[in-house]
PDB file of N, CA and C in Angstrom:
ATOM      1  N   UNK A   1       0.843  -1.170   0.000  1.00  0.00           N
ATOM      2  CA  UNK A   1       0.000   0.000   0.000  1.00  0.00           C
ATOM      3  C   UNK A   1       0.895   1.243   0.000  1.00  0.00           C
ATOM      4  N   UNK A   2       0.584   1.833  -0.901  1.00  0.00           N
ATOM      5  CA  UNK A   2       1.452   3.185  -0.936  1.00  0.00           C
ATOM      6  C   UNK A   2       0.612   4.188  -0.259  1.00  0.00           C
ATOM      7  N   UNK A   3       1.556   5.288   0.506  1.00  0.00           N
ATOM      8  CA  UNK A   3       1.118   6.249   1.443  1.00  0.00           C
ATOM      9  C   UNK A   3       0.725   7.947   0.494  1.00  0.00           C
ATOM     10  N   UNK A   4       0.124   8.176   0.970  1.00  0.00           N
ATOM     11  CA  UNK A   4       0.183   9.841   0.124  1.00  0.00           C
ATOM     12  C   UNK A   4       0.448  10.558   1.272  1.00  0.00           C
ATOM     13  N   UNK A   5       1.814  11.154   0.333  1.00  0.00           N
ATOM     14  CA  UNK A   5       1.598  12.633   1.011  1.00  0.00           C
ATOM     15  C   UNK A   5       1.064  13.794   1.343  1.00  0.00           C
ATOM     16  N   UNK A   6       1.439  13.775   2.668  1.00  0.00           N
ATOM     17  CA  UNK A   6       0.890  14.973   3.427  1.00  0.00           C
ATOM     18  C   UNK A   6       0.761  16.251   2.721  1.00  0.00           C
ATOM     19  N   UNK A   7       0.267  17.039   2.010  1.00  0.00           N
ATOM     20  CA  UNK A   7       0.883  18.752   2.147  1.00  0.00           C
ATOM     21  C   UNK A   7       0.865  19.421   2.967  1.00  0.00           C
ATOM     22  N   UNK A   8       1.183  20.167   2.946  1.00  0.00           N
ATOM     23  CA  UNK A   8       0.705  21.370   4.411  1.00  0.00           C
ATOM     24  C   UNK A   8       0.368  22.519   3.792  1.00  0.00           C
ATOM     25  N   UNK A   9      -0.270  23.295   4.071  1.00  0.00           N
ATOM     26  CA  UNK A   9      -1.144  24.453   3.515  1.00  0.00           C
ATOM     27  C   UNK A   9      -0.035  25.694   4.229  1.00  0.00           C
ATOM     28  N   UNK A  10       0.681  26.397   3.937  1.00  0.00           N
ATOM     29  CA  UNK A  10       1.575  27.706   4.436  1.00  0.00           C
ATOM     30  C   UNK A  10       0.186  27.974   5.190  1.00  0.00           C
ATOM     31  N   UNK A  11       0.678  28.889   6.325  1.00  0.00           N
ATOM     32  CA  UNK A  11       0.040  29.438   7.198  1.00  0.00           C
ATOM     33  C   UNK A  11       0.711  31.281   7.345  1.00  0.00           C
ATOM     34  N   UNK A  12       0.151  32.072   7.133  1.00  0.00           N
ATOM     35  CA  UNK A  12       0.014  33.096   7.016  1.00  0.00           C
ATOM     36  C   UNK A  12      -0.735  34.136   8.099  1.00  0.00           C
ATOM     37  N   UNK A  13       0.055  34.407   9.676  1.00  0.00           N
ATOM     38  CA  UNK A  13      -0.429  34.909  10.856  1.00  0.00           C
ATOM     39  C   UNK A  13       0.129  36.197  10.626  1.00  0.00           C
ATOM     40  N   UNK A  14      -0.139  36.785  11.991  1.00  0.00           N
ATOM     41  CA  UNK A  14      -0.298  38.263  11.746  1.00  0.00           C
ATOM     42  C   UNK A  14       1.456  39.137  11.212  1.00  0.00           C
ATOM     43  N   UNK A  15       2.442  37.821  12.133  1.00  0.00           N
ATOM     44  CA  UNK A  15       3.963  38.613  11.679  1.00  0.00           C
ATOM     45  C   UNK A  15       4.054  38.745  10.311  1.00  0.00           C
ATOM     46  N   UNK A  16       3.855  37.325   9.460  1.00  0.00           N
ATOM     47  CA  UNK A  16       4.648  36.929   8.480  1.00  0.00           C
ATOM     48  C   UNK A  16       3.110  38.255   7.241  1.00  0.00           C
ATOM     49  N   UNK A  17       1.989  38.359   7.811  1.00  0.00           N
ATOM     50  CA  UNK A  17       1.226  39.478   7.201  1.00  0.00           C
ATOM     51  C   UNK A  17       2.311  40.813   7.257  1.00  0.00           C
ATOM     52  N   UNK A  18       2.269  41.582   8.425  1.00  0.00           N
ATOM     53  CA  UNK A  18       3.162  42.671   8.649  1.00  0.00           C
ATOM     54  C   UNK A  18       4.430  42.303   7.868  1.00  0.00           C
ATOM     55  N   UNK A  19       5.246  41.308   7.273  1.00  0.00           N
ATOM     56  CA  UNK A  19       6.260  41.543   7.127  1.00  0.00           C
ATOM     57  C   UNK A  19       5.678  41.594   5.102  1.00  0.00           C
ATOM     58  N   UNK A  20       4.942  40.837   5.133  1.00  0.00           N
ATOM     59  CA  UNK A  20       4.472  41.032   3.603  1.00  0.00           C
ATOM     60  C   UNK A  20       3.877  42.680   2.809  1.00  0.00           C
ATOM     61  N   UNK A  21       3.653  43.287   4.063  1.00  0.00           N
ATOM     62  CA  UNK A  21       2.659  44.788   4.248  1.00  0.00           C
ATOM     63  C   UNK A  21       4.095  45.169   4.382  1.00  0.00           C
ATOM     64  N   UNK A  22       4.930  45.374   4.736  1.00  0.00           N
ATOM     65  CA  UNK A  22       6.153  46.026   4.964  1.00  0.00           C
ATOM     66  C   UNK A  22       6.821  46.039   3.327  1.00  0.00           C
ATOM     67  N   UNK A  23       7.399  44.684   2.975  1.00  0.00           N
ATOM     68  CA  UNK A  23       7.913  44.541   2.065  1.00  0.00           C
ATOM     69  C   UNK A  23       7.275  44.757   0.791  1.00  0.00           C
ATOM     70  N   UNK A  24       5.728  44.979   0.833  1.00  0.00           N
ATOM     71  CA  UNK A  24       5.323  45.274  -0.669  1.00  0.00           C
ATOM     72  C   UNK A  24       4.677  47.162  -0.133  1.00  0.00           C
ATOM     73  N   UNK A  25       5.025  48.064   0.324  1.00  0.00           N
ATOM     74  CA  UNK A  25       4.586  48.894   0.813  1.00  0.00           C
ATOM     75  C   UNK A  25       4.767  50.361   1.768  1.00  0.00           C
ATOM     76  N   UNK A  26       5.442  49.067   2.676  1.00  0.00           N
ATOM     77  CA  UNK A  26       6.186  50.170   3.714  1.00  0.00           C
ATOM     78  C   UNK A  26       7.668  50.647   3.089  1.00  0.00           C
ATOM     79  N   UNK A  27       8.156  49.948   2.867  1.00  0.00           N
ATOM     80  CA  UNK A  27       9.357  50.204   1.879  1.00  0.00           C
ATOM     81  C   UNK A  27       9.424  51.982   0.770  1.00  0.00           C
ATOM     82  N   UNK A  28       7.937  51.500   0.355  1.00  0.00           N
ATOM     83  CA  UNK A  28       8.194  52.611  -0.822  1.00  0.00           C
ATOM     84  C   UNK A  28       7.265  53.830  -0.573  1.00  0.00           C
ATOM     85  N   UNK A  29       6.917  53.830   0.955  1.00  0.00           N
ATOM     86  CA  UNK A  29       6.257  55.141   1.551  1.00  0.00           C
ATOM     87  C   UNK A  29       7.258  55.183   2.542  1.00  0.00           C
ATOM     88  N   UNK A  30       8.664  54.873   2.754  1.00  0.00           N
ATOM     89  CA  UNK A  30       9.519  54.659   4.290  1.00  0.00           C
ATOM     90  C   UNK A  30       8.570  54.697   5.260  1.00  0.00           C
ATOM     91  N   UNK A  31       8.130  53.928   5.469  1.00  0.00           N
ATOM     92  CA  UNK A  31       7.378  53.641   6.887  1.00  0.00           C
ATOM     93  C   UNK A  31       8.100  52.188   7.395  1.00  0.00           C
ATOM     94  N   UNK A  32       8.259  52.276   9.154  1.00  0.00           N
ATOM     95  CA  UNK A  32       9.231  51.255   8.928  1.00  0.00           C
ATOM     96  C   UNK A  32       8.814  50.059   9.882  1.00  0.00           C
ATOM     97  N   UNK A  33       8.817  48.602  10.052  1.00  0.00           N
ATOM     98  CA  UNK A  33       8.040  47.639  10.749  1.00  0.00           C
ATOM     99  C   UNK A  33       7.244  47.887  11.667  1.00  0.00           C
ATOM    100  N   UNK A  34       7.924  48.998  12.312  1.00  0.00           N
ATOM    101  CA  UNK A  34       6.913  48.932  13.849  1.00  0.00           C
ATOM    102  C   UNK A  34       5.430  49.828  13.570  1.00  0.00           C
ATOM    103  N   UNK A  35       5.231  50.975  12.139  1.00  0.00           N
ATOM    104  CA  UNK A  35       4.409  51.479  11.606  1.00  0.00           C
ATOM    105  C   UNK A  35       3.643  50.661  11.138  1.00  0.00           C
ATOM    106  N   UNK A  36       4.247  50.010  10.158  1.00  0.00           N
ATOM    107  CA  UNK A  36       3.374  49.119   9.897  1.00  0.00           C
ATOM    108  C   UNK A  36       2.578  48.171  10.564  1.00  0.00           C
ATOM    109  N   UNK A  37       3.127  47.367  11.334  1.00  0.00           N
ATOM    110  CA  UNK A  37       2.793  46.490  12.570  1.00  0.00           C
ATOM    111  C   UNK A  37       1.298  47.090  13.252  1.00  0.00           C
ATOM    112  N   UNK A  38       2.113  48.408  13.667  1.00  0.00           N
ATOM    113  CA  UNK A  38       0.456  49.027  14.207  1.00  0.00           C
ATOM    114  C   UNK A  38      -0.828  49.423  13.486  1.00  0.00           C
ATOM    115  N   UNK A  39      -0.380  49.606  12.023  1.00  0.00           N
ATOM    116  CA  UNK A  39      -1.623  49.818  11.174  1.00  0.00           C
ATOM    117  C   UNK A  39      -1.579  48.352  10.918  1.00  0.00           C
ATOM    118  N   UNK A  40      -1.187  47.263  10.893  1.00  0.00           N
ATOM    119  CA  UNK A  40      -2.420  45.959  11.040  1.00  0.00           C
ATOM    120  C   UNK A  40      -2.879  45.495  11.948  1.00  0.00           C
ATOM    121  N   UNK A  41      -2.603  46.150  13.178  1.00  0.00           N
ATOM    122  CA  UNK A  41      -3.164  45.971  14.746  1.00  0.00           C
ATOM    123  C   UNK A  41      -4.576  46.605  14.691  1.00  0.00           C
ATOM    124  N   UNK A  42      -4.237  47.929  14.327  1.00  0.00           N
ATOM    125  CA  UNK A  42      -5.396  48.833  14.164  1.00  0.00           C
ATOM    126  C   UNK A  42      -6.695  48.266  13.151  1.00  0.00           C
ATOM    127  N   UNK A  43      -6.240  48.132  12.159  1.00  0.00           N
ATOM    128  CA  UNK A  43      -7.056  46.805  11.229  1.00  0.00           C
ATOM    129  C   UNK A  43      -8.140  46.596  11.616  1.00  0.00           C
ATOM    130  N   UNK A  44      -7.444  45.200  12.279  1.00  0.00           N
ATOM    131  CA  UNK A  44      -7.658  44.209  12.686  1.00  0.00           C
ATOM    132  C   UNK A  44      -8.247  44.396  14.153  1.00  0.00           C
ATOM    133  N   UNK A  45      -8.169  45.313  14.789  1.00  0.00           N
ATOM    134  CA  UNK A  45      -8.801  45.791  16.034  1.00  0.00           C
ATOM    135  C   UNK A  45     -10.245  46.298  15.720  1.00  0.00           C
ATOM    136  N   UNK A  46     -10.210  47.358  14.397  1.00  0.00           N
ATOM    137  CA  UNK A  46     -11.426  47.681  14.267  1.00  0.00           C
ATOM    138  C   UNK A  46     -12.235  47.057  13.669  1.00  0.00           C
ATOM    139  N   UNK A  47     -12.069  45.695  12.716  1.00  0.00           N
ATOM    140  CA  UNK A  47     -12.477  45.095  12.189  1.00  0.00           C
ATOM    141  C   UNK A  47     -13.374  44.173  13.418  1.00  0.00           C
ATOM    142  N   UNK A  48     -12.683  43.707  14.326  1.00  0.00           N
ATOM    143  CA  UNK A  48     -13.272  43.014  15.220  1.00  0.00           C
ATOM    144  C   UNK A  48     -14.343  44.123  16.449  1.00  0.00           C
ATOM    145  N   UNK A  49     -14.327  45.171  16.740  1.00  0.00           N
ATOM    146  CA  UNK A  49     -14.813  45.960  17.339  1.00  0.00           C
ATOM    147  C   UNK A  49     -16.222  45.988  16.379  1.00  0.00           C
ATOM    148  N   UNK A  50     -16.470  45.864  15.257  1.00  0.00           N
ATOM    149  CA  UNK A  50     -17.485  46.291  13.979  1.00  0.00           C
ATOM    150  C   UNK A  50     -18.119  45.096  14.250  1.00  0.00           C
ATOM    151  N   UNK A  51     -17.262  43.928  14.242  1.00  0.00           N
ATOM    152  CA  UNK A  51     -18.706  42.511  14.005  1.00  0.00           C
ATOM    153  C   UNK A  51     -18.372  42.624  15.783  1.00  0.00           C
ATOM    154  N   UNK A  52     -18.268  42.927  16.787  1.00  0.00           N
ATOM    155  CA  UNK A  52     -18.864  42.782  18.104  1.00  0.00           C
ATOM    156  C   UNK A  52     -20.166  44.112  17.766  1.00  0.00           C
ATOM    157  N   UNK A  53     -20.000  44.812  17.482  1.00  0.00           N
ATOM    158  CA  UNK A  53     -21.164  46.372  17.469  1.00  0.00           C
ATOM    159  C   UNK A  53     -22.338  45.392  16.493  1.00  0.00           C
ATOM    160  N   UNK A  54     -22.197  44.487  15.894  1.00  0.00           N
ATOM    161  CA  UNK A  54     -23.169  43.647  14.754  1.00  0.00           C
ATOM    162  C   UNK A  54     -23.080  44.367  13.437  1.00  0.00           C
ATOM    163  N   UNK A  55     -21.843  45.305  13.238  1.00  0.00           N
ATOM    164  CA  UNK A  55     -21.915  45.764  11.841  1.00  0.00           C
ATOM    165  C   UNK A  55     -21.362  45.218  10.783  1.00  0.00           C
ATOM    166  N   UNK A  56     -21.807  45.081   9.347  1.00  0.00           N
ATOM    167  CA  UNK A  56     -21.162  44.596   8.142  1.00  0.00           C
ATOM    168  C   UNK A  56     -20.006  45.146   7.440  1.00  0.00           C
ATOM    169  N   UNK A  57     -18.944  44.473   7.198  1.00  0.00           N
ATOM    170  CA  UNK A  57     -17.659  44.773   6.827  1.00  0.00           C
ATOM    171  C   UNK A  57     -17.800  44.470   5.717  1.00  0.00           C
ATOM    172  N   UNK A  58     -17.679  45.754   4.244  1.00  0.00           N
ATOM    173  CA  UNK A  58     -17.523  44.732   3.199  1.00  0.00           C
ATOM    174  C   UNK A  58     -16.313  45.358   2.228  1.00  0.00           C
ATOM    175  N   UNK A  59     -15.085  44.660   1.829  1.00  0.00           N
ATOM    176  CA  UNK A  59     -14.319  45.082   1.007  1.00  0.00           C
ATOM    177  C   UNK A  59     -14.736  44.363  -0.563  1.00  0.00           C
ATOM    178  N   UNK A  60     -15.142  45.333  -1.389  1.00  0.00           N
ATOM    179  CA  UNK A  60     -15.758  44.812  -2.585  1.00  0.00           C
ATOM    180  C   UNK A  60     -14.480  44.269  -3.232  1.00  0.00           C
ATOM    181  N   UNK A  61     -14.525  43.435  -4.153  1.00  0.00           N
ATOM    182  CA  UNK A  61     -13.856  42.554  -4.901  1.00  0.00           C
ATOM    183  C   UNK A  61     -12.502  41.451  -4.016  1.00  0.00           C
ATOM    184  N   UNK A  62     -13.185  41.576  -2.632  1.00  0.00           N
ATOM    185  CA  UNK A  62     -12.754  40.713  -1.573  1.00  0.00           C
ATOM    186  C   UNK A  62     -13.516  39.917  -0.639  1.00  0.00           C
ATOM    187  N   UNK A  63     -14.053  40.411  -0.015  1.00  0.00           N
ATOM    188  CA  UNK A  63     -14.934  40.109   0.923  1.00  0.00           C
ATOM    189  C   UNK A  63     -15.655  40.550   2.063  1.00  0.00           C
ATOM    190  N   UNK A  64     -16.565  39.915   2.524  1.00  0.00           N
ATOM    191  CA  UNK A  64     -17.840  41.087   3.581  1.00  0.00           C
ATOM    192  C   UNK A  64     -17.799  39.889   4.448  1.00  0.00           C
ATOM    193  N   UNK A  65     -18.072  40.626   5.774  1.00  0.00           N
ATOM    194  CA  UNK A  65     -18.007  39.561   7.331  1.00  0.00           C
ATOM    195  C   UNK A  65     -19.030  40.047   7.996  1.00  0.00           C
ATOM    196  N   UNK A  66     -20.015  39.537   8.757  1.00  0.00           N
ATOM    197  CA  UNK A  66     -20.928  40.302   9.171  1.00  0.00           C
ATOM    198  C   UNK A  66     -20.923  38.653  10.667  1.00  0.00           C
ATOM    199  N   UNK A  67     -22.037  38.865  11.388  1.00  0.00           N
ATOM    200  CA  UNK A  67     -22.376  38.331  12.027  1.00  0.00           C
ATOM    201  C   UNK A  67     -23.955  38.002  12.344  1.00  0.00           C
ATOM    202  N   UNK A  68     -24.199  36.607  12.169  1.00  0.00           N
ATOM    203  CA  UNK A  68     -25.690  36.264  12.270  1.00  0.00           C
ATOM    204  C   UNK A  68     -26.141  35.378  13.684  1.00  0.00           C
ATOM    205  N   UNK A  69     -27.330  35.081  14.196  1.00  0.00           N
ATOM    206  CA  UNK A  69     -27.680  34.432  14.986  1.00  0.00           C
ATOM    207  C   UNK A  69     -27.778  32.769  14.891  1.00  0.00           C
ATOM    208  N   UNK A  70     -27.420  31.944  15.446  1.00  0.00           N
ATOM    209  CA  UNK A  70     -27.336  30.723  14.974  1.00  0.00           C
ATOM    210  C   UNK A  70     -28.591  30.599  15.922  1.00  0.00           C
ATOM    211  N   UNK A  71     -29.996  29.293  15.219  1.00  0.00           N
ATOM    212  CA  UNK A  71     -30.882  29.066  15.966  1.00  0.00           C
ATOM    213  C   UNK A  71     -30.429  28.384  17.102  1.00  0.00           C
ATOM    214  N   UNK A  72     -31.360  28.430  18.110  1.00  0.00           N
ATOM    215  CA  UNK A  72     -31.201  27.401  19.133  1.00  0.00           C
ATOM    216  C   UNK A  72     -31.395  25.488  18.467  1.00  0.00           C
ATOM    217  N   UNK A  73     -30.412  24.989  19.135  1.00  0.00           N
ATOM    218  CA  UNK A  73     -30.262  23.322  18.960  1.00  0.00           C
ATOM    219  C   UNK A  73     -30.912  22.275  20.055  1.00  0.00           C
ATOM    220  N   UNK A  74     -30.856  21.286  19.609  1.00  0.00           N
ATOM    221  CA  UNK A  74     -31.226  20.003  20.961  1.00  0.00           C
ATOM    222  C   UNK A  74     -29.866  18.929  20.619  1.00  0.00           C
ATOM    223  N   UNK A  75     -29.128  18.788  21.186  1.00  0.00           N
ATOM    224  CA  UNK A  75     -27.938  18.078  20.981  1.00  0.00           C
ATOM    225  C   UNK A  75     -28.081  17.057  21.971  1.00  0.00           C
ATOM    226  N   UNK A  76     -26.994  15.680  21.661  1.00  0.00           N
ATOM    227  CA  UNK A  76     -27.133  14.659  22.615  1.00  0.00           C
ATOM    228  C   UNK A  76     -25.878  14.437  23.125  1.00  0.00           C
ATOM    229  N   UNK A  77     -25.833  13.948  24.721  1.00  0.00           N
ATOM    230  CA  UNK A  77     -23.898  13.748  24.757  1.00  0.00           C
ATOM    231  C   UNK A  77     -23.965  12.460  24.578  1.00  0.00           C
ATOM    232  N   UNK A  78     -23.256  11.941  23.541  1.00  0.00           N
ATOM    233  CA  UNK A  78     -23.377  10.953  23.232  1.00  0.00           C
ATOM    234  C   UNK A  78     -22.643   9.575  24.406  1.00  0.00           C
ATOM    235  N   UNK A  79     -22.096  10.201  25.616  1.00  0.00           N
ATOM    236  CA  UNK A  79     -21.552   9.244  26.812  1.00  0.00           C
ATOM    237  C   UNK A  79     -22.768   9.179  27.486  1.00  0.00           C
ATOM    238  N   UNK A  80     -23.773  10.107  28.094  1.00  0.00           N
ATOM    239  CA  UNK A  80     -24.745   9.801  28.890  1.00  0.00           C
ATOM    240  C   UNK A  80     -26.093   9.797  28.255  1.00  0.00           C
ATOM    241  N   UNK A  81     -26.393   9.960  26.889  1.00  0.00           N
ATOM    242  CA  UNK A  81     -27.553  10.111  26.029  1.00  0.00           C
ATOM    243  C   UNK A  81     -28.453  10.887  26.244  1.00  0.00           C
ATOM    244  N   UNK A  82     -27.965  12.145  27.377  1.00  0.00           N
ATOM    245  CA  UNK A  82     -29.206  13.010  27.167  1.00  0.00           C
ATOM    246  C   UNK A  82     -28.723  13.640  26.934  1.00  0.00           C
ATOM    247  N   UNK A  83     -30.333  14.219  26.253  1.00  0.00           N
ATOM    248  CA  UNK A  83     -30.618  16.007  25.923  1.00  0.00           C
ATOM    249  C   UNK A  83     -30.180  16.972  26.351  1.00  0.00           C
ATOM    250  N   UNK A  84     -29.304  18.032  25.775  1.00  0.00           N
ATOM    251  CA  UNK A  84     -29.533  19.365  25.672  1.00  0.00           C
ATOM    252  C   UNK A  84     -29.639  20.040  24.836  1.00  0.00           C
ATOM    253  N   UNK A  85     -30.416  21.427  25.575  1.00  0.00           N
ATOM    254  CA  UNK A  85     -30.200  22.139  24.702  1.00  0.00           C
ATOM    255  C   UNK A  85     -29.127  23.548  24.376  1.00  0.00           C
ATOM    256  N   UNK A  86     -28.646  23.432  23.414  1.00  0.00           N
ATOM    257  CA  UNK A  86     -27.375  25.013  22.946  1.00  0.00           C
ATOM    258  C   UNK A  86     -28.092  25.791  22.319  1.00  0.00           C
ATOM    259  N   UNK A  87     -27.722  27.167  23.490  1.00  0.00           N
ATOM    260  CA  UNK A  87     -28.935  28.356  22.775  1.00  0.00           C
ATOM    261  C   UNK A  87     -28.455  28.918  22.190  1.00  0.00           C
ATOM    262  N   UNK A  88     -28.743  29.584  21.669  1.00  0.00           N
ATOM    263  CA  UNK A  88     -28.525  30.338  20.030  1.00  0.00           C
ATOM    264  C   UNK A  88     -27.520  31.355  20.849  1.00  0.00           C
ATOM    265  N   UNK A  89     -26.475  32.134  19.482  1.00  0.00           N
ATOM    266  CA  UNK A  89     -25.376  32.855  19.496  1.00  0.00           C
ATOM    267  C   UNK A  89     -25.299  33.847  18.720  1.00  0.00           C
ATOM    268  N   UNK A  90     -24.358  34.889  18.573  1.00  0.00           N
ATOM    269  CA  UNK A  90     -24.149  35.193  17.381  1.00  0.00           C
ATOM    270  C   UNK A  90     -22.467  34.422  16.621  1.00  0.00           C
ATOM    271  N   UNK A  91     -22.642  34.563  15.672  1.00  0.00           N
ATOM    272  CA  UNK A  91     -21.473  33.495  14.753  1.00  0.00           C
ATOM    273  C   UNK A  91     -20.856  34.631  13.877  1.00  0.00           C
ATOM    274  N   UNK A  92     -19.544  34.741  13.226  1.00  0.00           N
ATOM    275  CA  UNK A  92     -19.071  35.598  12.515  1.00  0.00           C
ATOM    276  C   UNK A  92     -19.430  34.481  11.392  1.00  0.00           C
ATOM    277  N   UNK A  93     -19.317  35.069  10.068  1.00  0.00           N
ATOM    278  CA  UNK A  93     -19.837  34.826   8.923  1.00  0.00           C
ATOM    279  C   UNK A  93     -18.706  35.460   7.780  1.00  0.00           C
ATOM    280  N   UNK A  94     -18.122  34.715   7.164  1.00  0.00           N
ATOM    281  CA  UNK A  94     -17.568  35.229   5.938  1.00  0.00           C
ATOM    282  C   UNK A  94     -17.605  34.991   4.179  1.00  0.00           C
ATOM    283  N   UNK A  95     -18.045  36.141   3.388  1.00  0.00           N
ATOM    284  CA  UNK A  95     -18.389  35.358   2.127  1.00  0.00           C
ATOM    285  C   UNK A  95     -17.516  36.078   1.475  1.00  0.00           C
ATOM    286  N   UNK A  96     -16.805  35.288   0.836  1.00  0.00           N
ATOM    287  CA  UNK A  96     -15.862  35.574  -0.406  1.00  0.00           C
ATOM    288  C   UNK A  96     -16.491  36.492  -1.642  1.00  0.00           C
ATOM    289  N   UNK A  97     -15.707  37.397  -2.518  1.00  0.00           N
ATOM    290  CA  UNK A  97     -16.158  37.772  -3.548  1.00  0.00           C
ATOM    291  C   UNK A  97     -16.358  37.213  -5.040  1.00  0.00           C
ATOM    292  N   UNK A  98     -17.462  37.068  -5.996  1.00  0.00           N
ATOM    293  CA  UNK A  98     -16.940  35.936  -6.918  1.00  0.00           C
ATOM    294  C   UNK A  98     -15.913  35.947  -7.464  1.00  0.00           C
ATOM    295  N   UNK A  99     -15.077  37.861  -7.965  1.00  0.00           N
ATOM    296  CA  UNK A  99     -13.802  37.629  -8.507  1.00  0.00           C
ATOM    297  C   UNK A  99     -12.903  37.262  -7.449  1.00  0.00           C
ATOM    298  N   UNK A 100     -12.824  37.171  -6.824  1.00  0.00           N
ATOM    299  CA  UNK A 100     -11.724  36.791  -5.338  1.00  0.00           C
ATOM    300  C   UNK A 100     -11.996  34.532  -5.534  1.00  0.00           C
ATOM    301  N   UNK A 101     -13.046  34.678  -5.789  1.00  0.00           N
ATOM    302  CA  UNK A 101     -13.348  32.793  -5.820  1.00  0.00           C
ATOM    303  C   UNK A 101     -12.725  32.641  -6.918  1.00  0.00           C
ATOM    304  N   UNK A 102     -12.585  33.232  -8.197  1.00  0.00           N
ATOM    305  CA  UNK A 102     -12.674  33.421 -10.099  1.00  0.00           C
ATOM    306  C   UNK A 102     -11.035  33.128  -9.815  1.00  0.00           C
ATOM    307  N   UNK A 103     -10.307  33.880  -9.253  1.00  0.00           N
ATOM    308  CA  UNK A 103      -8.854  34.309  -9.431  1.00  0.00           C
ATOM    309  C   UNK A 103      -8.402  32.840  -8.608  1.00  0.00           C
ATOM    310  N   UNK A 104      -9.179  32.855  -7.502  1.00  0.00           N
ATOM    311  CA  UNK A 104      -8.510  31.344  -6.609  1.00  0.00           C
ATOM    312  C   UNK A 104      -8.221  29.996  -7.665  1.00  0.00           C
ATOM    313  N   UNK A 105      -9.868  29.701  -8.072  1.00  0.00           N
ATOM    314  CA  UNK A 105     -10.130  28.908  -9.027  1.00  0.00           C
ATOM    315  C   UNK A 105      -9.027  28.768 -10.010  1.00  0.00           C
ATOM    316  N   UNK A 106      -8.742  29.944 -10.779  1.00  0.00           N
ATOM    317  CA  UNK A 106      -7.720  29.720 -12.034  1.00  0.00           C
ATOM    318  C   UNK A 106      -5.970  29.421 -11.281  1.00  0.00           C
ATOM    319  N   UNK A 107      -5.864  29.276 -10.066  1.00  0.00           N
ATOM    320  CA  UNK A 107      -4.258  29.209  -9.657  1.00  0.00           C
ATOM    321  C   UNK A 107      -4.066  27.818  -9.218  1.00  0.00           C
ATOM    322  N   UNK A 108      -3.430  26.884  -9.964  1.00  0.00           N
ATOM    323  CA  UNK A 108      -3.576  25.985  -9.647  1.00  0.00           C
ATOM    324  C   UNK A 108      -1.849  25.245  -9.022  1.00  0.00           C
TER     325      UNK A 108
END
């Protein structure tokens, strides 16, 4: 039996962001890591401050995040077999743009 390999998907967190925002950007306005750093803090601070307030974020030909209510559930634990119930929340929500899906699609 032959095995397949693993891939691993690159992972892309907030440094290796700032250092990509630096190098395509900060460079050619001299602004220098630690500027930058804080304008993706700031971002990313207000971005999350907007879906806690319940407001819609939308960058056109990227994407919009908003936050919806998930209904209430009846779930089972499946060690002692009873019922509960999980009451409803709010959930962040993200939908891609179709040219943002269009461009993914064609990179193979």
């Amino acid at each position: 039996m032959v095995k397949a390999k693993k891939t691993t998907t690159p992972i892309v967190g907030k440094s290796k962001l700032v250092e990509r925002v630096y190098n395509s950007i900060g460079k050619k306005y001299s602004l220098n890591k630690n500027n930058v750093e804080m304008m993706v803090n700031g971002l990313l601070e207000e971005v999350k401050k907007a879906l806690v307030c319940g407001e819609e974020i939308r960058l056109p030909s990227y994407f919009s995040m908003k936050t919806t209510i998930s209904k209430p559930r009846v779930a089972m634990n499946l060690q002692t077999k009873k019922k509960m119930t999980i009451p409803a929340k709010r959930v962040p929500k993200v939908k891609f743009s179709n040219d943002l899906k269009e461009e993914i699609a064609k990179k193979k």
